[in-house]
N, C-alpha and C. Protein backbone atom coordinates (compact mmCIF):
# COMPACT_ATOMS: atom_id res chain seq x y z
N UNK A 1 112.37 -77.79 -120.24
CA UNK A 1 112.38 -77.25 -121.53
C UNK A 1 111.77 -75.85 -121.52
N UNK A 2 112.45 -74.81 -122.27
CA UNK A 2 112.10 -73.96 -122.14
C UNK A 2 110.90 -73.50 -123.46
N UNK A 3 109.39 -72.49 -123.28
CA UNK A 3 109.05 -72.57 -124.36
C UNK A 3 109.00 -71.54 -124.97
N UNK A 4 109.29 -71.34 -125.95
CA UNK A 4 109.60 -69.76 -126.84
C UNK A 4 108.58 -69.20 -127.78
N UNK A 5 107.86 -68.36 -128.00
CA UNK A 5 106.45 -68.27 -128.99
C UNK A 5 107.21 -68.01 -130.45
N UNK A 6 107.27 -68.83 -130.85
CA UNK A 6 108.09 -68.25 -132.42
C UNK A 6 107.19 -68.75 -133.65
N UNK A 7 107.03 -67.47 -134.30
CA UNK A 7 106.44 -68.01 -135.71
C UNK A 7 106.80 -68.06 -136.83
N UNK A 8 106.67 -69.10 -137.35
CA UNK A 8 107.52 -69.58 -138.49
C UNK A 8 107.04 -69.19 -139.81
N UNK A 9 105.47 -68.63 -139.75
CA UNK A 9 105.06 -68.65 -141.07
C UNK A 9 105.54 -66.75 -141.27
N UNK A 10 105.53 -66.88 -143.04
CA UNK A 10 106.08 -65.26 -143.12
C UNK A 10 104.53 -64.20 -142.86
N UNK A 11 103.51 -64.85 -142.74
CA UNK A 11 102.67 -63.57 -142.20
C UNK A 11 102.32 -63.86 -140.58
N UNK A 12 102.12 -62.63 -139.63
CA UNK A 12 101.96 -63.19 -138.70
C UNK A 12 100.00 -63.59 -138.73
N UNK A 13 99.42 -64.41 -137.69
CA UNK A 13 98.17 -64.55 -137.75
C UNK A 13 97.35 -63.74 -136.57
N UNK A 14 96.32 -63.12 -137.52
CA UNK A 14 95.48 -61.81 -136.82
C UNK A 14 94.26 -62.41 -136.73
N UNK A 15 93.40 -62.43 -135.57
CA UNK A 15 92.28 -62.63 -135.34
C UNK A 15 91.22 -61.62 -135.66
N UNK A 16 90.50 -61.53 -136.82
CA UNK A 16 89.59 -60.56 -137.03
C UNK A 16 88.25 -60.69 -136.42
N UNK A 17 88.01 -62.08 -135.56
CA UNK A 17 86.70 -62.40 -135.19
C UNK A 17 86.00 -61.47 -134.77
N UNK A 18 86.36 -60.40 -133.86
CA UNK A 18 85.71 -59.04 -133.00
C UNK A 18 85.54 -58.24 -134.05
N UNK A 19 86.23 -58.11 -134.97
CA UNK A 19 85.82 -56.49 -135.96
C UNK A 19 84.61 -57.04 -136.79
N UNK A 20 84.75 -58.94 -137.18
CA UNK A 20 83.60 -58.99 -137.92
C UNK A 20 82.36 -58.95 -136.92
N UNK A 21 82.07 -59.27 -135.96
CA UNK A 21 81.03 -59.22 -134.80
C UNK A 21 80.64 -58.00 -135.05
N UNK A 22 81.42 -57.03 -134.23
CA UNK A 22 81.26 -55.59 -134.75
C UNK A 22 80.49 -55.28 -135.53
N UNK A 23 80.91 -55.41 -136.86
CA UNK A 23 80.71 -55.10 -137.76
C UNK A 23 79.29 -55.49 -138.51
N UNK A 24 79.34 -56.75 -138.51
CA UNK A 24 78.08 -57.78 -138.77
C UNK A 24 76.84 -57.17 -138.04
N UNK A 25 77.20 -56.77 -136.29
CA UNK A 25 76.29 -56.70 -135.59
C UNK A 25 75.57 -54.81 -135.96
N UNK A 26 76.53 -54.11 -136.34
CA UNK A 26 76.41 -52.82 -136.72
C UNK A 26 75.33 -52.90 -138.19
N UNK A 27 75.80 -53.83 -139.44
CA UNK A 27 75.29 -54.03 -140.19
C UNK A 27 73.68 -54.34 -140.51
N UNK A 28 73.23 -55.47 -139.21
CA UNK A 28 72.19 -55.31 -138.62
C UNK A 28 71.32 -54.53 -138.17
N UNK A 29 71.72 -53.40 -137.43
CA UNK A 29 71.39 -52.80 -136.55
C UNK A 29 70.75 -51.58 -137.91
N UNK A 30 71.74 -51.21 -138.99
CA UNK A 30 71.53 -50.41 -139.81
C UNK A 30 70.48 -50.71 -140.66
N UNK A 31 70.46 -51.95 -140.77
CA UNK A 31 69.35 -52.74 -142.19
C UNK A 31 67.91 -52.88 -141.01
N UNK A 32 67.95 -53.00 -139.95
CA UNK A 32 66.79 -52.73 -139.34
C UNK A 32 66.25 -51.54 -139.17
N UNK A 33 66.97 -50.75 -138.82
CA UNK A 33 67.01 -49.21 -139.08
C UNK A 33 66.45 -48.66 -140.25
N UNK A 34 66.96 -49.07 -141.18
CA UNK A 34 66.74 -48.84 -142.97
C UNK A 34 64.90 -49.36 -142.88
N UNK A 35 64.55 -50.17 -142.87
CA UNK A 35 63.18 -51.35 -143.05
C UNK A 35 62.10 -50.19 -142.15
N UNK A 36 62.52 -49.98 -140.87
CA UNK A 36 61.41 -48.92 -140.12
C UNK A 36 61.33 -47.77 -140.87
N UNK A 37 62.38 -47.42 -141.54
CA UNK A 37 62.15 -45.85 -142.09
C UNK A 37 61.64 -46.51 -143.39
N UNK A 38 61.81 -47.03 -144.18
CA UNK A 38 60.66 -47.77 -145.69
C UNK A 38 59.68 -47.78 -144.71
N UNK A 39 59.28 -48.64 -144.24
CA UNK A 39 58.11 -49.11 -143.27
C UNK A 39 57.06 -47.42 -142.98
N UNK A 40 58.10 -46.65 -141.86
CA UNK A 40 57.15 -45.58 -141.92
C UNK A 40 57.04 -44.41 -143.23
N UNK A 41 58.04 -44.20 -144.06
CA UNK A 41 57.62 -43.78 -145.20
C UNK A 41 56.24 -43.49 -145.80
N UNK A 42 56.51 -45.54 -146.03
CA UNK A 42 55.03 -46.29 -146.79
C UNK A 42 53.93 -45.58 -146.16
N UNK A 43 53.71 -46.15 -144.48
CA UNK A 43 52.60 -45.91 -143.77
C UNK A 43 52.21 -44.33 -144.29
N UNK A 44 53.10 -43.21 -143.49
CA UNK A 44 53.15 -41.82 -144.08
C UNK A 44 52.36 -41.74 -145.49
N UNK A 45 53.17 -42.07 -146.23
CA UNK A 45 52.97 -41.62 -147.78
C UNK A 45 51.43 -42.22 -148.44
N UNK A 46 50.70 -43.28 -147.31
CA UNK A 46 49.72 -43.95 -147.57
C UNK A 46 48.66 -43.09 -146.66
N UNK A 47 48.86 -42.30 -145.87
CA UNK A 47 48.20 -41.80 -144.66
C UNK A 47 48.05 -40.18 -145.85
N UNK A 48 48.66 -39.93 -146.12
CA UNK A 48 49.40 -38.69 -147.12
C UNK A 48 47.94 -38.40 -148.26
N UNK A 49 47.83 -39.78 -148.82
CA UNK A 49 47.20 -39.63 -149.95
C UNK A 49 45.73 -40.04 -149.37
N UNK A 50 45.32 -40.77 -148.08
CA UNK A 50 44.09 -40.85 -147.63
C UNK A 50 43.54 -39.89 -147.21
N UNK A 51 44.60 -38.80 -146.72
CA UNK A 51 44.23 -37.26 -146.24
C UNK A 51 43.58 -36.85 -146.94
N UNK A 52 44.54 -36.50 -148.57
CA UNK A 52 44.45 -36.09 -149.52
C UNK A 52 42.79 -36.36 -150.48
N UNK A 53 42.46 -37.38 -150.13
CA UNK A 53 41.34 -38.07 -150.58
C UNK A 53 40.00 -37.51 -150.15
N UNK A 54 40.43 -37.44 -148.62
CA UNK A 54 39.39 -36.59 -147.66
C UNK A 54 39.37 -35.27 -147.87
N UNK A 55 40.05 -34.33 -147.84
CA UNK A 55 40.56 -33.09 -148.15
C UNK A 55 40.17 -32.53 -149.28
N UNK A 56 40.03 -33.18 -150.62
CA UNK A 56 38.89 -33.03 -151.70
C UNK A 56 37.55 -33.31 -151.39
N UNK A 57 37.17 -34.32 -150.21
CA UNK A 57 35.57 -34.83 -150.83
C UNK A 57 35.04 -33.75 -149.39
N UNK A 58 35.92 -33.45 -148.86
CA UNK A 58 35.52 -32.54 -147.70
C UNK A 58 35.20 -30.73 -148.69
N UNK A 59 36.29 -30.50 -149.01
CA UNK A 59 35.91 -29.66 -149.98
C UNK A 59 35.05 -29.51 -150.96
N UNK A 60 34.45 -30.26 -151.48
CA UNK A 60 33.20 -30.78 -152.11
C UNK A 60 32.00 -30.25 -151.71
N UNK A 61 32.01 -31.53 -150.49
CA UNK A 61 30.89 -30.91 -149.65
C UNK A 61 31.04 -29.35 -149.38
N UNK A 62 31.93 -28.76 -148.96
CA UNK A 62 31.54 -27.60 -148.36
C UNK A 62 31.39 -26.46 -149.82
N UNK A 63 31.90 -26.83 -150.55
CA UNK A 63 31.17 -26.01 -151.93
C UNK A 63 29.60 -26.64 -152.09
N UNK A 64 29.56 -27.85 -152.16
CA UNK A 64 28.08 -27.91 -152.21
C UNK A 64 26.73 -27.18 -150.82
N UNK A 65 27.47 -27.01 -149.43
CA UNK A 65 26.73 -26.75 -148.85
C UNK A 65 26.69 -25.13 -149.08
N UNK A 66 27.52 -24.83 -148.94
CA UNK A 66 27.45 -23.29 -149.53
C UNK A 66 26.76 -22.78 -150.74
N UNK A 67 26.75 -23.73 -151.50
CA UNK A 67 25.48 -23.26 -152.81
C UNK A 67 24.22 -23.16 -151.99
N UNK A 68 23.74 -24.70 -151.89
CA UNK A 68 22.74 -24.65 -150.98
C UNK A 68 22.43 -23.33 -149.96
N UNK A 69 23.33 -22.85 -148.90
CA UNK A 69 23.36 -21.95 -148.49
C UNK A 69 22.76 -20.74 -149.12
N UNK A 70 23.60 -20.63 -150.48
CA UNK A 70 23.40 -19.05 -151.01
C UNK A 70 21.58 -19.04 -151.34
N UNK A 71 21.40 -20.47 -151.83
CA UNK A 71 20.13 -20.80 -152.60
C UNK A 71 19.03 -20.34 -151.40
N UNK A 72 19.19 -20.85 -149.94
CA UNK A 72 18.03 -21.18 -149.12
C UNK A 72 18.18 -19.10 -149.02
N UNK A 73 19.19 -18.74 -148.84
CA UNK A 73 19.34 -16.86 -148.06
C UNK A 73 18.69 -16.55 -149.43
N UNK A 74 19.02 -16.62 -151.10
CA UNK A 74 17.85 -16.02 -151.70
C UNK A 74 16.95 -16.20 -151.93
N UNK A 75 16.13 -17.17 -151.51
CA UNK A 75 15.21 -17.56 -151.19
C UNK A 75 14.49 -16.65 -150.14
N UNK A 76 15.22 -16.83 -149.11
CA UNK A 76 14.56 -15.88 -147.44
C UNK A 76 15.16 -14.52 -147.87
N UNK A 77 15.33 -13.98 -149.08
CA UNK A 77 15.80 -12.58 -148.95
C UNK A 77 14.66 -11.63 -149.73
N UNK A 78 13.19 -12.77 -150.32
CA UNK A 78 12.44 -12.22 -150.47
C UNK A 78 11.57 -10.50 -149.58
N UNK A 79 11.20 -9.80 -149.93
CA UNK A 79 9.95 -8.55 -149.35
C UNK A 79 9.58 -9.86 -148.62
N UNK A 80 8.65 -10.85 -149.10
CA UNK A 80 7.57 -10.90 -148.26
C UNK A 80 7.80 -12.15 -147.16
N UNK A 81 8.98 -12.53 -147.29
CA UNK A 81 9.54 -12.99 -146.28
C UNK A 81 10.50 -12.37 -145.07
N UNK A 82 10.71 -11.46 -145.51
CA UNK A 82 11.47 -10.56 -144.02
C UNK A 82 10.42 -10.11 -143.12
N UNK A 83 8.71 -9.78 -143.12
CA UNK A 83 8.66 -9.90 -141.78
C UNK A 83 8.31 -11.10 -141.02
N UNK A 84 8.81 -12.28 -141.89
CA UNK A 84 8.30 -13.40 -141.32
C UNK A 84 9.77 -13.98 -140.42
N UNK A 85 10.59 -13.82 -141.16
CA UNK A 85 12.27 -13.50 -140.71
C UNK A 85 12.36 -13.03 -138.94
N UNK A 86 11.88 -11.46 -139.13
CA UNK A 86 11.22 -10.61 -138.08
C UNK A 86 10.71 -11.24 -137.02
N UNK A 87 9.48 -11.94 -137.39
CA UNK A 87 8.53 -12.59 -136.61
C UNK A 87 9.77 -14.08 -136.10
N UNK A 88 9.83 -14.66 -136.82
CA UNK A 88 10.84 -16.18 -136.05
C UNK A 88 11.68 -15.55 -134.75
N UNK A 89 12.58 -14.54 -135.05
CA UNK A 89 13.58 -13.95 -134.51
C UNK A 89 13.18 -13.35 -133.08
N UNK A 90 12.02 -12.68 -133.31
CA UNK A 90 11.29 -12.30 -132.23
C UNK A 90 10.76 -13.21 -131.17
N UNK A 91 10.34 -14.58 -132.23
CA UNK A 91 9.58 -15.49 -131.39
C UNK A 91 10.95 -16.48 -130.26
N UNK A 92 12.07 -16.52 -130.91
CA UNK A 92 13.08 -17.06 -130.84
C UNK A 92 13.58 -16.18 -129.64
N UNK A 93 13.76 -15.39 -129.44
CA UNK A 93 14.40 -14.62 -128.30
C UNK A 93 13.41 -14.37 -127.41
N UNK A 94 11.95 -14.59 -127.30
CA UNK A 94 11.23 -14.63 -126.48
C UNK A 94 11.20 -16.47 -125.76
N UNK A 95 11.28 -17.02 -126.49
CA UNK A 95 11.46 -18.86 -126.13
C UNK A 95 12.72 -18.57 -125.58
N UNK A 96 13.79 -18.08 -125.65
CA UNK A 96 15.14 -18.08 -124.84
C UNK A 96 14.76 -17.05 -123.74
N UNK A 97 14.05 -16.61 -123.67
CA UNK A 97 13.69 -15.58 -122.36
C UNK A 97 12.89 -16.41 -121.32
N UNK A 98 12.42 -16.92 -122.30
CA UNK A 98 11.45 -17.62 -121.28
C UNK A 98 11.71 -19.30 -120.40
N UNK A 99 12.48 -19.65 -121.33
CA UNK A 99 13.66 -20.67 -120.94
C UNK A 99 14.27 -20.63 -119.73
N UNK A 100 15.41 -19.03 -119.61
CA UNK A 100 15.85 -19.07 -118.79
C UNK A 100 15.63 -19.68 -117.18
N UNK A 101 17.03 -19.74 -116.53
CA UNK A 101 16.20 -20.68 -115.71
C UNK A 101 17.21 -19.60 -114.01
N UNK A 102 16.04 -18.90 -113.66
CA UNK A 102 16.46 -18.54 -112.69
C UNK A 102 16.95 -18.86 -111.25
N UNK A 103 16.27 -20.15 -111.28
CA UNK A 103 17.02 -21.21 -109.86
C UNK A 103 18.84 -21.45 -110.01
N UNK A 104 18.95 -21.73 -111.39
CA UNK A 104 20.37 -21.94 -111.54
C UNK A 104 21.02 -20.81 -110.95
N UNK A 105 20.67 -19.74 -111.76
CA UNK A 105 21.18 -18.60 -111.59
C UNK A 105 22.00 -18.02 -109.95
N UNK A 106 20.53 -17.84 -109.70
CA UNK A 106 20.16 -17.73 -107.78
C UNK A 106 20.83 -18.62 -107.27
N UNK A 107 21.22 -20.34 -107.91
CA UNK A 107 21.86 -20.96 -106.99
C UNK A 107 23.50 -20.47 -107.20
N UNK A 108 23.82 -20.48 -108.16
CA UNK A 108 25.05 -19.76 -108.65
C UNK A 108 25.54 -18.83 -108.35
N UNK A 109 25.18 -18.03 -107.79
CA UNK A 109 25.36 -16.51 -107.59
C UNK A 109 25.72 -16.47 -105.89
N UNK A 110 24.57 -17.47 -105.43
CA UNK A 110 24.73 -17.78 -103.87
C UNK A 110 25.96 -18.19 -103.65
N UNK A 111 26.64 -19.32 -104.43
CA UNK A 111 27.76 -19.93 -103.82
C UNK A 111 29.09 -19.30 -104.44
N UNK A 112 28.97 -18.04 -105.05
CA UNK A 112 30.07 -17.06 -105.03
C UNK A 112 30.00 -15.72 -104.61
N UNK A 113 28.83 -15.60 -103.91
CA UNK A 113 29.05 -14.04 -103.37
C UNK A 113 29.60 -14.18 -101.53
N UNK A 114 30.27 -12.99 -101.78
CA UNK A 114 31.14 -13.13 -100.35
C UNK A 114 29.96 -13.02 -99.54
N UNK A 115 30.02 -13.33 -97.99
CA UNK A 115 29.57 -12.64 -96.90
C UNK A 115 29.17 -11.28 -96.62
N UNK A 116 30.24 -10.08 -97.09
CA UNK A 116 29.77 -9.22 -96.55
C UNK A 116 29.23 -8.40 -97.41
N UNK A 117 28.41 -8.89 -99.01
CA UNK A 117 27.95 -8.35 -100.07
C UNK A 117 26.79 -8.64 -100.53
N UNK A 118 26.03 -7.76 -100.83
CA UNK A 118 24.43 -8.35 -101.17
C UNK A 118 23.93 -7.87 -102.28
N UNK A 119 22.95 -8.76 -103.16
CA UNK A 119 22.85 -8.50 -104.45
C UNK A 119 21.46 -7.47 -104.12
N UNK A 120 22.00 -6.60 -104.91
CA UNK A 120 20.45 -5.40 -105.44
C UNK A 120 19.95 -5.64 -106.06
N UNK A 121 20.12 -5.67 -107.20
CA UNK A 121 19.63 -6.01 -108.51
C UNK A 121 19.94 -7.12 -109.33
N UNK A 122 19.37 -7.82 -110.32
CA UNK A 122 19.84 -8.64 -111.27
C UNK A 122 19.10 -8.28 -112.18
N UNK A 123 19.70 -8.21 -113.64
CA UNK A 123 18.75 -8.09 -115.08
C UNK A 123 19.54 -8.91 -116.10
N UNK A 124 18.83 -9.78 -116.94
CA UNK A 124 19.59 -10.62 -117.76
C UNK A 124 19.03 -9.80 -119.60
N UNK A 125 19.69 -9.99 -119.85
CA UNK A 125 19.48 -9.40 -121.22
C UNK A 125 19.92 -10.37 -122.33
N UNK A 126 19.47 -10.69 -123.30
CA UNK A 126 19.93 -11.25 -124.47
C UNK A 126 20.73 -10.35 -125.54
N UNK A 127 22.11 -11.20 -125.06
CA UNK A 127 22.93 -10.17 -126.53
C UNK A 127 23.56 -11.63 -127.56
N UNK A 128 22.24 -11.46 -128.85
CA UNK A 128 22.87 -12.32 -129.56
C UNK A 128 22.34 -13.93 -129.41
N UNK A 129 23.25 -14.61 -128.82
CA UNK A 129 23.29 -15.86 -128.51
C UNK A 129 23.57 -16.04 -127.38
N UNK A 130 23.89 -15.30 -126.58
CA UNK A 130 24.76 -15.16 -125.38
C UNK A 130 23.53 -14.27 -124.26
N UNK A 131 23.45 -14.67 -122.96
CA UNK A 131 22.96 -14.28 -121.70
C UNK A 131 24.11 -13.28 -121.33
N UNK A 132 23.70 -11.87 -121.46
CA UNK A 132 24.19 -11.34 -120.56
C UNK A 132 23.00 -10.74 -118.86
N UNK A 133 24.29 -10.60 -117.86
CA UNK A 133 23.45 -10.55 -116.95
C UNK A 133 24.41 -9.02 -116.30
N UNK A 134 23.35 -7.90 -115.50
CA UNK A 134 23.85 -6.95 -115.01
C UNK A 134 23.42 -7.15 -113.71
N UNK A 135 24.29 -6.75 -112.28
CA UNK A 135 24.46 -6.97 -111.30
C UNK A 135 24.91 -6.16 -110.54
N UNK A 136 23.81 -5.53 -109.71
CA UNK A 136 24.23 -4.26 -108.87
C UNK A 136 24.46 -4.97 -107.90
N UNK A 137 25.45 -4.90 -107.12
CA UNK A 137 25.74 -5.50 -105.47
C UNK A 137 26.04 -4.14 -104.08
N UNK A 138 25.65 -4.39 -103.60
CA UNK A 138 26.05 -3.25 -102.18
C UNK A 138 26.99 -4.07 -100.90
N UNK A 139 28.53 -3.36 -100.72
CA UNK A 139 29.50 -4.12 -100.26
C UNK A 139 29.94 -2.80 -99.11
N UNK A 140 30.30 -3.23 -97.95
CA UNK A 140 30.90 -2.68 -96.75
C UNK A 140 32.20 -1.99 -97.57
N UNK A 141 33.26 -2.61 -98.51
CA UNK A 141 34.60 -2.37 -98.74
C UNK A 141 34.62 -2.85 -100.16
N UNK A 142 35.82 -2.26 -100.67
CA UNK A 142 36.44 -2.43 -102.09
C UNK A 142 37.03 -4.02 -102.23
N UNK A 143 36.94 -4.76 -100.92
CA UNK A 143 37.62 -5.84 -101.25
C UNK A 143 36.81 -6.92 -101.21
N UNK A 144 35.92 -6.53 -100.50
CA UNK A 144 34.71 -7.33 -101.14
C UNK A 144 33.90 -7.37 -102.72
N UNK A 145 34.15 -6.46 -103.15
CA UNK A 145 33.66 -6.28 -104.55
C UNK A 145 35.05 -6.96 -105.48
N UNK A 146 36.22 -6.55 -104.93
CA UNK A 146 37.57 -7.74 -105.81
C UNK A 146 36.95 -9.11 -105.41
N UNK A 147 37.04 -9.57 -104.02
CA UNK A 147 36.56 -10.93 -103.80
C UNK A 147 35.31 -11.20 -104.80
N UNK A 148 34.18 -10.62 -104.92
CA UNK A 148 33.49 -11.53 -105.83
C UNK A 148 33.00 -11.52 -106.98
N UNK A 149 34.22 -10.32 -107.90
CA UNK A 149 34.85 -10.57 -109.41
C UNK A 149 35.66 -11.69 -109.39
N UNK A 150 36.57 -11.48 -108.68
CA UNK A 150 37.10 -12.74 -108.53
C UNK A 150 36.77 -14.23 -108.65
N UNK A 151 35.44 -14.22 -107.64
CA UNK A 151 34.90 -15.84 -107.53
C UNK A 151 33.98 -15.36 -109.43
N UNK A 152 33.54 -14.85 -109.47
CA UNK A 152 32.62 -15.00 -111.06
C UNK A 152 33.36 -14.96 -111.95
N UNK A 153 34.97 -14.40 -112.03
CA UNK A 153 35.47 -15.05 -112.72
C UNK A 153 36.32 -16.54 -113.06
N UNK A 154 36.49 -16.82 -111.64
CA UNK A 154 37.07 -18.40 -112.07
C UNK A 154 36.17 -19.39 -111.24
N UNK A 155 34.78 -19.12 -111.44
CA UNK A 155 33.45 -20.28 -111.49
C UNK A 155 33.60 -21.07 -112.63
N UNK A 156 33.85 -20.31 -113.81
CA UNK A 156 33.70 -21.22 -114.87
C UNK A 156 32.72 -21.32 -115.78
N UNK A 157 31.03 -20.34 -114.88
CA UNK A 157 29.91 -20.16 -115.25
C UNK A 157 29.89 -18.94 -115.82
N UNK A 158 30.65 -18.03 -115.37
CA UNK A 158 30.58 -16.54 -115.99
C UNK A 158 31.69 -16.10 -116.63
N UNK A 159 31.96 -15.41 -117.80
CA UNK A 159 32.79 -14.80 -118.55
C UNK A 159 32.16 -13.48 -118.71
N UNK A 160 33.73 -12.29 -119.36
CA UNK A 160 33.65 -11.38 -119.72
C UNK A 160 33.23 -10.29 -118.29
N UNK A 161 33.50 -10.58 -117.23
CA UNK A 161 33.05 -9.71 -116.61
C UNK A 161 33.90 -8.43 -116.50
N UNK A 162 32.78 -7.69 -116.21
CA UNK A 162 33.73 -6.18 -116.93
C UNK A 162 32.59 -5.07 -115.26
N UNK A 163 32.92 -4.80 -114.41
CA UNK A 163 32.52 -3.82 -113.36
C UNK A 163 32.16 -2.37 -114.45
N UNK A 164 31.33 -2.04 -114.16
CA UNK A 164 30.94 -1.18 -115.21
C UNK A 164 31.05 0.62 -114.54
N UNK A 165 30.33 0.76 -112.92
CA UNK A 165 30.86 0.93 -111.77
C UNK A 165 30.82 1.43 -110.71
N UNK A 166 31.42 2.21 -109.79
CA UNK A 166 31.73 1.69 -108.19
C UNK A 166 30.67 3.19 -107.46
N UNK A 167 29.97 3.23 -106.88
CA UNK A 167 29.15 4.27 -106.17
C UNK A 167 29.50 4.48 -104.84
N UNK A 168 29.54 5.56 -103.84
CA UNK A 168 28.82 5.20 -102.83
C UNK A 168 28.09 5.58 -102.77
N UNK A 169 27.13 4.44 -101.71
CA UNK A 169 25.76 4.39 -101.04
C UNK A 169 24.91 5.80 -100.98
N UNK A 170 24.01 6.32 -101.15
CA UNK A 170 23.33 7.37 -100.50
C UNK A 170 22.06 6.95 -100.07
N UNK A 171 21.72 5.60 -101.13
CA UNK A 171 20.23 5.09 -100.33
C UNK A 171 20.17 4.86 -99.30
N UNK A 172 18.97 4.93 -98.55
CA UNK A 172 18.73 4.43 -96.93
C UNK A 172 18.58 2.84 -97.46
N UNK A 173 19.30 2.28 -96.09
CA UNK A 173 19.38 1.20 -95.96
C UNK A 173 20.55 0.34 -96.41
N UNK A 174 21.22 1.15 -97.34
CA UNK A 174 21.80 0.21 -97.92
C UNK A 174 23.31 1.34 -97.96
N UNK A 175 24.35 0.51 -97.05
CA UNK A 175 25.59 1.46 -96.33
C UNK A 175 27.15 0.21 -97.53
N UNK A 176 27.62 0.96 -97.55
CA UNK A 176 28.41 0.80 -98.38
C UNK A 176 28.82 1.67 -99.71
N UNK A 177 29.66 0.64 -100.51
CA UNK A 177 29.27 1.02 -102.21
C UNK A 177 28.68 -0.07 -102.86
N UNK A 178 28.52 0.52 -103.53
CA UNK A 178 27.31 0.28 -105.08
C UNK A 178 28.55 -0.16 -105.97
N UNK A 179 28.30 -1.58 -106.23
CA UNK A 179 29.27 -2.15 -107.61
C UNK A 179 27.96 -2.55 -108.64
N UNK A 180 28.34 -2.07 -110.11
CA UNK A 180 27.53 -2.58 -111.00
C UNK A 180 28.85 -3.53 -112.23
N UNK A 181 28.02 -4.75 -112.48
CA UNK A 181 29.02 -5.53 -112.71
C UNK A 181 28.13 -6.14 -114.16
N UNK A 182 28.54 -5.83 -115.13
CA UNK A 182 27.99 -6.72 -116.52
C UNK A 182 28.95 -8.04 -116.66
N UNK A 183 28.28 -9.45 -116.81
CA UNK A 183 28.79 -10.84 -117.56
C UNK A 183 27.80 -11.42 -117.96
N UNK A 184 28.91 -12.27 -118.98
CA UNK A 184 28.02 -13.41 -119.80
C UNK A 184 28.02 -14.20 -118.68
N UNK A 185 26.87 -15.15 -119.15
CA UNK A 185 26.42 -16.00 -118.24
C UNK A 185 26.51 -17.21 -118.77
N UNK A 186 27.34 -18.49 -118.93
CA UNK A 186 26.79 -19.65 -120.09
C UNK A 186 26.40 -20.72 -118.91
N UNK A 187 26.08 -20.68 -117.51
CA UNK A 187 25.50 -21.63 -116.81
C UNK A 187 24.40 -22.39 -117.50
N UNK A 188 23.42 -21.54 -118.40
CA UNK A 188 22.19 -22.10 -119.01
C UNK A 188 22.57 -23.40 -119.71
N UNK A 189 24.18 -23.30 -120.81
CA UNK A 189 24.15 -24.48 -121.34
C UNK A 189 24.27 -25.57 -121.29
């Protein structure tokens, strides 16, 4: 017997099972999609207004400390408190002078100066808040004085160094040039 596929009914029959899968599974995919973005919205828009919350009482404070502020400076902006002003300031940069701590220094200085360079001088000065230190060195060559700008600048301990500058020698004893070298120093902190 032979078998023939013939269909008798007047529509033919279409399997939609795959487009609804598809589809269903797409549908899903979107409504989960949809829920994270509500989801982070919310979080956002809740994070938004806690900022917001902080961001006033932070502002607050800093108007209130700033009154305070203006209050305590007219206060200390008295005559007969500026030479007492004077006097702290003085006493204050003498306690940081005296602080300093020259072993650091000396040890610091040792483990970046080249070989063929030797320190002359050292003078530390207070500018401000900040240690500055001046540094005469006496070097055989110019590339010894690059070599140990170089190491004082990427120690990590010294900034701002600026060679201020380059001599030669005429003192006895001392054959080369003359580098004078100003940096901050923040090893102390």
């Amino acid at each position: 017997m032979i078998k023939i596929d013939v269909n008798l009914s007047s529509r033919p029959f279409v399997n939609n099972r795959k487009f609804f899968l598809i589809t269903l599974s797409l549908l899903i995919l979107l409504s989960c999609v949809s829920y994270w973005n509500v989801f982070r919205y919310r979080s956002v828009h809740s994070r938004r207004g806690q900022v917001k919350r902080l961001l006033t009482q932070n502002q607050a404070q800093i108007e209130r400390l700033e009154k305070e502020q203006q209050e305590i400076m007219a206060r200390l902006q008295k005559p007969e408190t500026g030479e007492f002003l004077d006097l702290v300031d003085y006493i204050n940069r003498l306690i940081q002078q005296r602080t300093f701590s020259w072993t650091r220094l000396l040890n610091d200085l040792e483990t970046l100066t080249p070989a063929n360079l030797q320190i002359v001088s050292i003078r530390p000065q207070l500018v401000g808040q900040e240690i500055g230190i001046e540094i005469i060195a006496n070097g055989r060559s110019t590339h010894d004085y690059i070599e140990f700008i170089s190491h004082l600048e990427s120690s990590g301990k010294f900034y701002n160094v600026n060679p201020i500058y380059e001599d030669i020698s005429k003192s006895p004893g001392l054959v080369g040039r003359l580098i004078n070298v100003s940096v901050r120093y923040k090893g102390q902190t």
